[in-house]
Protein backbone atom coordinates (compact mmCIF):
# COMPACT_ATOMS: atom_id res chain seq x y z
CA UNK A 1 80.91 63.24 35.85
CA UNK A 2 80.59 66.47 33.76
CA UNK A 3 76.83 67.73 33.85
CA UNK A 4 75.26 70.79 31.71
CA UNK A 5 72.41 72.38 32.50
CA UNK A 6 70.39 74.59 30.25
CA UNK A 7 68.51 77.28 31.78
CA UNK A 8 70.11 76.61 35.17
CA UNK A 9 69.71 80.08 36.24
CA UNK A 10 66.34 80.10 36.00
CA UNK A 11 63.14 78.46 38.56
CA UNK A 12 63.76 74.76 38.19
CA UNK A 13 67.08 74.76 36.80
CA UNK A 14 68.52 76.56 39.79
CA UNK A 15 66.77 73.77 42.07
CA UNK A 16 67.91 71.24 39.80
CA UNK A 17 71.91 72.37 39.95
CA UNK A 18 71.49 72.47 43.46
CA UNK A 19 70.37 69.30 43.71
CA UNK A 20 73.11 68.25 41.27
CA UNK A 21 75.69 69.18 43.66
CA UNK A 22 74.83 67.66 46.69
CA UNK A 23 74.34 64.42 44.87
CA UNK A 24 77.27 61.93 46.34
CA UNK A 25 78.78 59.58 44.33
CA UNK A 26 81.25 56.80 45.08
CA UNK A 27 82.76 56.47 41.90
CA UNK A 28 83.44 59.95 40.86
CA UNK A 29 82.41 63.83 41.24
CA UNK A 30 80.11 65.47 39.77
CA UNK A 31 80.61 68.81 38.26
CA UNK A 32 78.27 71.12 37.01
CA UNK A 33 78.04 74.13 34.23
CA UNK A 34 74.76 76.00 34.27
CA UNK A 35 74.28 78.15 30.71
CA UNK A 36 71.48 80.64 30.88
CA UNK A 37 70.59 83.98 28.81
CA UNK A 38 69.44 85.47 32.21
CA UNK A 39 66.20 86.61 30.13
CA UNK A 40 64.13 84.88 32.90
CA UNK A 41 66.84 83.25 34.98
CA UNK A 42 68.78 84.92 37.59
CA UNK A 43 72.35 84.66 38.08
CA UNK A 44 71.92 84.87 42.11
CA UNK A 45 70.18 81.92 41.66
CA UNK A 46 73.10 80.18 40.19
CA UNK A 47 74.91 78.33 43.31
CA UNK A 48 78.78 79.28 44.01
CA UNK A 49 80.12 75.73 42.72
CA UNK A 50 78.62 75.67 39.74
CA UNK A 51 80.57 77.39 36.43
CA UNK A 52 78.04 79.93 34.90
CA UNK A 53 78.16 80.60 31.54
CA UNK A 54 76.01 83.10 30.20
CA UNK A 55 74.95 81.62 26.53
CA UNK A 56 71.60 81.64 24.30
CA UNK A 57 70.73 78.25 22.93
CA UNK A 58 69.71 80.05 19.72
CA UNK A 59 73.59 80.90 19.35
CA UNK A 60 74.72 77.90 17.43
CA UNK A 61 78.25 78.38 17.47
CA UNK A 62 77.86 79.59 21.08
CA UNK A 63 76.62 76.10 21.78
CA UNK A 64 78.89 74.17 20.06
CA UNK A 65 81.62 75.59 21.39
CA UNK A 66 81.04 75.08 25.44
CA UNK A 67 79.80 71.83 24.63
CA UNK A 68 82.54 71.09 22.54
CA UNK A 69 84.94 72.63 25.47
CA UNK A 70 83.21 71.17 28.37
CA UNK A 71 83.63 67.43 27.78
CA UNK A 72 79.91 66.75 29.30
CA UNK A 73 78.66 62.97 30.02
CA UNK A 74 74.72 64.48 30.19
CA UNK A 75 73.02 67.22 29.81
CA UNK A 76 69.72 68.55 31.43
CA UNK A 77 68.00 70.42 28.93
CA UNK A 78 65.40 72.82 30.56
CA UNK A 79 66.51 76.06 28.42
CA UNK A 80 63.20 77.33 26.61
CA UNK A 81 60.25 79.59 25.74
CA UNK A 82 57.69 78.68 28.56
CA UNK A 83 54.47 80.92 28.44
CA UNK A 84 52.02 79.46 26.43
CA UNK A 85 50.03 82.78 26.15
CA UNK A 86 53.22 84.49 24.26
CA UNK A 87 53.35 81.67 21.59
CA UNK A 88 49.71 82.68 20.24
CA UNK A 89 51.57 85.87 19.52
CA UNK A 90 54.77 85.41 18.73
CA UNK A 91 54.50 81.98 17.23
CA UNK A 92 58.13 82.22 15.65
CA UNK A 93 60.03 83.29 18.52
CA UNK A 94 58.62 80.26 20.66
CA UNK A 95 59.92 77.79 17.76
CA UNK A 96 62.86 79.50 17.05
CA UNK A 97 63.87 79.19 21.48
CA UNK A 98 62.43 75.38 21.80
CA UNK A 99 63.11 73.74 18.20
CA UNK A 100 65.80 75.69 16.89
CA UNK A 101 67.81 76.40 20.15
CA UNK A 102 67.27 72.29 21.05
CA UNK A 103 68.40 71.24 17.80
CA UNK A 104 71.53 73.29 18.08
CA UNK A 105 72.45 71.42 21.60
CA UNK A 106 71.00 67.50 20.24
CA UNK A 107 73.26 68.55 17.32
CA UNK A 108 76.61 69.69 19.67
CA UNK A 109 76.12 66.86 21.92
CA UNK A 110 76.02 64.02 19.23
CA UNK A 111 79.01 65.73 17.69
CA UNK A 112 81.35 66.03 20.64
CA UNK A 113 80.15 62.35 22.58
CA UNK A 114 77.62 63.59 24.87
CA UNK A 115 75.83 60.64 26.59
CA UNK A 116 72.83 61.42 27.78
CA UNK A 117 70.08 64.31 27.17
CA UNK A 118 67.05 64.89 29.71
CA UNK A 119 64.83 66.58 27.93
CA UNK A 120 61.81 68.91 29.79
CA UNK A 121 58.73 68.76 28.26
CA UNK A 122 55.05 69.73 29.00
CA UNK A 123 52.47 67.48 30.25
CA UNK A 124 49.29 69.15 29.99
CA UNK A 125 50.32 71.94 27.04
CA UNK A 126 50.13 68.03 24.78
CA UNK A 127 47.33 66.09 25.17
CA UNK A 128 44.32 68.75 24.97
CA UNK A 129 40.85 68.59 26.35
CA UNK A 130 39.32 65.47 25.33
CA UNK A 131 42.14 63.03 27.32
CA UNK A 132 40.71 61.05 30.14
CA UNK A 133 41.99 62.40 33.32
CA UNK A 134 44.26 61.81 34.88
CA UNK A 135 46.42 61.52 31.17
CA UNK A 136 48.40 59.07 30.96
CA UNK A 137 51.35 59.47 28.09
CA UNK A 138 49.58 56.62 25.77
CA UNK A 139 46.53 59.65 25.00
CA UNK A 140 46.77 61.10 22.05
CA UNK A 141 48.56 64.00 21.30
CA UNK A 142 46.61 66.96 20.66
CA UNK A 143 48.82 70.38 20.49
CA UNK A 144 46.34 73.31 20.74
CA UNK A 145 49.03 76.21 21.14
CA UNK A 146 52.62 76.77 19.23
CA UNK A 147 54.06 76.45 22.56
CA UNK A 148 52.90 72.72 22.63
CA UNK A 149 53.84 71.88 19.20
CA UNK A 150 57.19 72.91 19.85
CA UNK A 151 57.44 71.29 22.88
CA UNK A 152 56.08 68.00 21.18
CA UNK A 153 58.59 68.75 18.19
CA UNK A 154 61.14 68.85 20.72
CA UNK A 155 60.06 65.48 21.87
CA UNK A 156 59.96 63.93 18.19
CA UNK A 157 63.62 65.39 17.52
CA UNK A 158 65.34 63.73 20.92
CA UNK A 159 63.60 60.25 20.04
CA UNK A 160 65.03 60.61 16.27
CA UNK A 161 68.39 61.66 17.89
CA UNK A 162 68.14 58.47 19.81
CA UNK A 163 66.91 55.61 17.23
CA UNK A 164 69.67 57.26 14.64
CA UNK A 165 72.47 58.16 16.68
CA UNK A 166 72.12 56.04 19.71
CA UNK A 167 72.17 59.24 21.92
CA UNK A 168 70.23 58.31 24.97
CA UNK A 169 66.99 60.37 25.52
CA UNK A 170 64.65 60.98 28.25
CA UNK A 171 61.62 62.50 27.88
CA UNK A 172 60.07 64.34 31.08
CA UNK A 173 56.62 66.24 30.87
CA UNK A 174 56.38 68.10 33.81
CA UNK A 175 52.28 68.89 34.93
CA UNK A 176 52.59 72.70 36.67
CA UNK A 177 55.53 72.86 38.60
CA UNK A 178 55.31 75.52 41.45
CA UNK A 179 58.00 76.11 44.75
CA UNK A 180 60.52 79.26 45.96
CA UNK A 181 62.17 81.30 42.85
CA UNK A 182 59.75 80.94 40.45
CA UNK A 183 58.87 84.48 38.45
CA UNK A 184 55.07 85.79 38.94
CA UNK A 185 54.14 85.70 35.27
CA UNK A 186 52.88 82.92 33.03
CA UNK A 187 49.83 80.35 33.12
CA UNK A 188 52.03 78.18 35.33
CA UNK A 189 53.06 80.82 37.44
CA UNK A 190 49.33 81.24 39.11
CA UNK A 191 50.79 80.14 42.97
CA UNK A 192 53.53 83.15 42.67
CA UNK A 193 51.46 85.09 40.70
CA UNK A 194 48.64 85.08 43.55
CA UNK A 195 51.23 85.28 46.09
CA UNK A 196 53.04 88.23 44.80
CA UNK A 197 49.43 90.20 44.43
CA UNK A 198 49.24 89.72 47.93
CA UNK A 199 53.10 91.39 48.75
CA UNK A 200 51.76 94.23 46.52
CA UNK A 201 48.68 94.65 47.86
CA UNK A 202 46.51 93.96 44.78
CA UNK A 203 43.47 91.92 44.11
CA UNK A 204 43.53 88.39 42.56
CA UNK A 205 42.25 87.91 38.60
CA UNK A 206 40.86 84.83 37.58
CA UNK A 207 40.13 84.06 34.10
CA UNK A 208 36.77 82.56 33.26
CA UNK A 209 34.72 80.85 36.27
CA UNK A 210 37.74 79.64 38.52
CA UNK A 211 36.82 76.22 38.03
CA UNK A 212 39.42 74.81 35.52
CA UNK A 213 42.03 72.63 36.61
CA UNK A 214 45.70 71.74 36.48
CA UNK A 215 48.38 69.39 38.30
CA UNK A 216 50.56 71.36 40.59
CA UNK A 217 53.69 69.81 41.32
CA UNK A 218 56.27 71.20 43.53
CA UNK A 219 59.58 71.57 42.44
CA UNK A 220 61.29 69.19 44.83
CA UNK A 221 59.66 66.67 43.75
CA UNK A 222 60.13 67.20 39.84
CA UNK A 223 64.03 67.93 40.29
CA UNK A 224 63.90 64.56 42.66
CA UNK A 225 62.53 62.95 39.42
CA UNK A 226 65.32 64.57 37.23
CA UNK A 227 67.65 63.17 39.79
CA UNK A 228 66.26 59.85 39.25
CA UNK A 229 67.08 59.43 35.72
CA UNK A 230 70.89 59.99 36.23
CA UNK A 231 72.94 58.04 33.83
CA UNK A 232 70.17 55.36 33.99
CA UNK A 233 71.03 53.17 31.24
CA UNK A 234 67.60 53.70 29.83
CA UNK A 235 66.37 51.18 25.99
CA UNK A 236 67.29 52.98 23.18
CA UNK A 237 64.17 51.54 21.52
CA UNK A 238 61.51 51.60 24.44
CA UNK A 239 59.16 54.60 25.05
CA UNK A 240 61.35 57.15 27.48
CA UNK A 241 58.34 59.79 27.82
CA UNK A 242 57.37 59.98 31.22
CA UNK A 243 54.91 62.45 32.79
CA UNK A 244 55.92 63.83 36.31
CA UNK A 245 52.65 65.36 38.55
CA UNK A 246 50.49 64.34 41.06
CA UNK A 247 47.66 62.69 38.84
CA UNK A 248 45.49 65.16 41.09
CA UNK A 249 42.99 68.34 39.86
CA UNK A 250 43.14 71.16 41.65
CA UNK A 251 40.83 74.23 40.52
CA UNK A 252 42.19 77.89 40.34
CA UNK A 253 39.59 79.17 42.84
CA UNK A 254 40.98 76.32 45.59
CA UNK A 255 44.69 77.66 44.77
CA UNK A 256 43.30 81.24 45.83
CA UNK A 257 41.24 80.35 48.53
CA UNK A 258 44.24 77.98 49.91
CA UNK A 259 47.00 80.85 49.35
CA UNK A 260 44.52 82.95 51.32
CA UNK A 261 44.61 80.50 54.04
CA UNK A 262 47.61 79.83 54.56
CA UNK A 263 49.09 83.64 54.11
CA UNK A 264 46.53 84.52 56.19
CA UNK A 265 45.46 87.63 53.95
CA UNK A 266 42.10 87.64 52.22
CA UNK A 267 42.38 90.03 48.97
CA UNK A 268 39.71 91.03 46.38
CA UNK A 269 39.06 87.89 43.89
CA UNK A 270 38.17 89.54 40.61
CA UNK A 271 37.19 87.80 37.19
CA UNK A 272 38.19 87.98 33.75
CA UNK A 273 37.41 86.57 30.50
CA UNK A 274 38.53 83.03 30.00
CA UNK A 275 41.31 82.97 27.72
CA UNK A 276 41.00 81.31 24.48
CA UNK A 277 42.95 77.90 23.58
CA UNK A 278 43.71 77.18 27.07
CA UNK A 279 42.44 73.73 28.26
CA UNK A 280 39.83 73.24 30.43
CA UNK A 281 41.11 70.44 32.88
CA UNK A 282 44.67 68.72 33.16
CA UNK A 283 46.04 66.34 35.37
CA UNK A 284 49.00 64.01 34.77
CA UNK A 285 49.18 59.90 35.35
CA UNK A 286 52.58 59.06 36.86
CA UNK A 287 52.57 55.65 37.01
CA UNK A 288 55.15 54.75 34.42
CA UNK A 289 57.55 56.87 36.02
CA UNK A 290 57.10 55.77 39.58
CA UNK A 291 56.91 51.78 38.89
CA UNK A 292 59.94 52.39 36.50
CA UNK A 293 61.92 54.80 38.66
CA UNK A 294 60.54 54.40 42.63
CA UNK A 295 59.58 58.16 42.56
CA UNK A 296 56.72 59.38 43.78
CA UNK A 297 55.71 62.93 44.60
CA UNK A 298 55.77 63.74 48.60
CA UNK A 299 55.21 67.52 49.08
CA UNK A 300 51.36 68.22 49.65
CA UNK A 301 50.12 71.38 47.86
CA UNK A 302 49.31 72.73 51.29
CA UNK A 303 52.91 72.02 52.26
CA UNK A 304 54.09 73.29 49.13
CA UNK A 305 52.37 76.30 48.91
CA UNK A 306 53.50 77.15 52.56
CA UNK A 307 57.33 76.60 52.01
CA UNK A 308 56.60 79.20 48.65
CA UNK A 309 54.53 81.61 50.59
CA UNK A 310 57.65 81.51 53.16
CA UNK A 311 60.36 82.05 50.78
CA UNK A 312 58.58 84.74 48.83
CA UNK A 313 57.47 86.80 51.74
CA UNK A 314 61.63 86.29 53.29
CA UNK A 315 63.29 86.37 50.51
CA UNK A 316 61.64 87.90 47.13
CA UNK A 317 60.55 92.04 48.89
């Protein structure tokens, strides 16, 4: 089996191609390319047996060609714009990454008789404020940043893709996936982004009072889900979003006070202004997902954010 991954050089796509890898299967191999623009990926992060190819999604004939050449059965797709704070800004540059650049590989794949397409999506960036919690993926959508409407318009091309062209889609909305290798920047990024203020020396900001909320998820167990949906021969008709997270709230101010802990350094908590358009509370309902697919998730985030605290004060100096 012939397997692309987009973005695989970056923080869950290099989990996810490792994972990939080790995966054993009776009835054939499975081989791996990884393309990545390295603008937030790293190729060290790439492992040996996989074939790299450095490629922008937002290349169309780029795209068309190495799928065209690479004879895939699925792809992964987790290649995008991810900070939700740099699509109030830059509003076209966010579309043009996650619309555009995801168009140009739903295009190449139905062209040159791709399978399968796994398609990463947000959970919380969707369903806004007023969802009951934890959100299950029958709430309303309600996109409050250009970040989430292209994420959602993502969504809305891979189920046309599907209904017209019979290309099989899964939809995976990840809640705020944390672990080893993931950069220190971005809303998401709040474990690492703690955790490297700590390496450095400097105090910890919080926006607002602290007390919002979001689902961490540790990236074993989302790239365990990935794993999960492999060549699954999924109904073209049925409803293939599924959310992946805990379905449990966890406050900024307990990630701070628990990185603390567990590092065993106290620093400075400082507080800024809240920022504006970012939700309030967000957790994720799995239960579609795990009665459908037998996952659940099985690192705690006192577990998880050990094995990160680990691996960025060994590895990331």
């Amino acid at each position: 089996m012939n397997i692309l991954v987009t973005g695989g050089a970056g923080f869950i796509g290099s989990h996810l191609t490792d994972r990939l890898l080790h995966v054993h299967s009776t009835a054939q191999p499975i081989f791996v390319t990884v393309i990545d623009n390295l603008s937030c990926g790293h190729k060290e992060f790439v492992a040996s047996q996989a074939n790299f190819i450095q490629a922008d999604i937002t290349h169309k004939e780029q795209i068309y060609d190495i799928i065209k050449s690479g004879n895939f059965d699925m792809v992964y797709h987790l290649a995008a714009q991810k900070n939700l704070r740099y699509s109030f800004e830059h509003p076209q540059l966010d579309a043009e990454q996650n619309i555009i650049g995801f168009l140009h590989v739903l295009e190449a794949c139905r062209l040159y008789g791709v399978k399968q397409v796994v398609y990463i999506s947000s959970g919380g960036a969707l369903y806004g404020d007023k969802a009951a919690i934890p959100t299950a993926e029958t709430a309303v959508i309600h996109c409050s940043s250009p970040y989430a409407i292209s994420k959602y318009t993502g969504e809305l091309y891979a189920q046309y893709y599907a209904e017209k062209y019979q290309l099989q889609c899964t939809i995976l909305r990840f809640a705020n996936v944390y672990g080893p290798r993931q950069e220190p920047t971005g809303e998401a990024g709040v474990i690492s982004i703690f955790i490297d203020c700590i390496q450095k020396g400097r105090s910890f900001t919080i926006f607002g009072d602290g007390e919002q909320t979001r689902d961490y998820v540790y990236v074993d167990d989302v790239v365990d889900a990935c794993i999960r949906v492999l060549s699954q021969n999924l109904d073209l008709q049925a409803s293939n979003q599924y959310n992946i997270g805990t379905g449990k709230e966890t406050s900024v101010n307990t990630i701070a006070h628990l990185i603390q802990r567990v590092s065993g350094q106290a620093m400075p908590i400082q507080h800024g202004a809240a920022i504006s358009g970012e939700l309030r509370r967000s957790a994720l309902d799995s239960s579609r997902f795990m009665q459908q697919f037998q996952w659940r998730p099985r690192t705690s985030l006192e577990e998880g954010i050990q094995k990160t605290v680990e691996w960025f004060f060994t590895t990331k100096k």
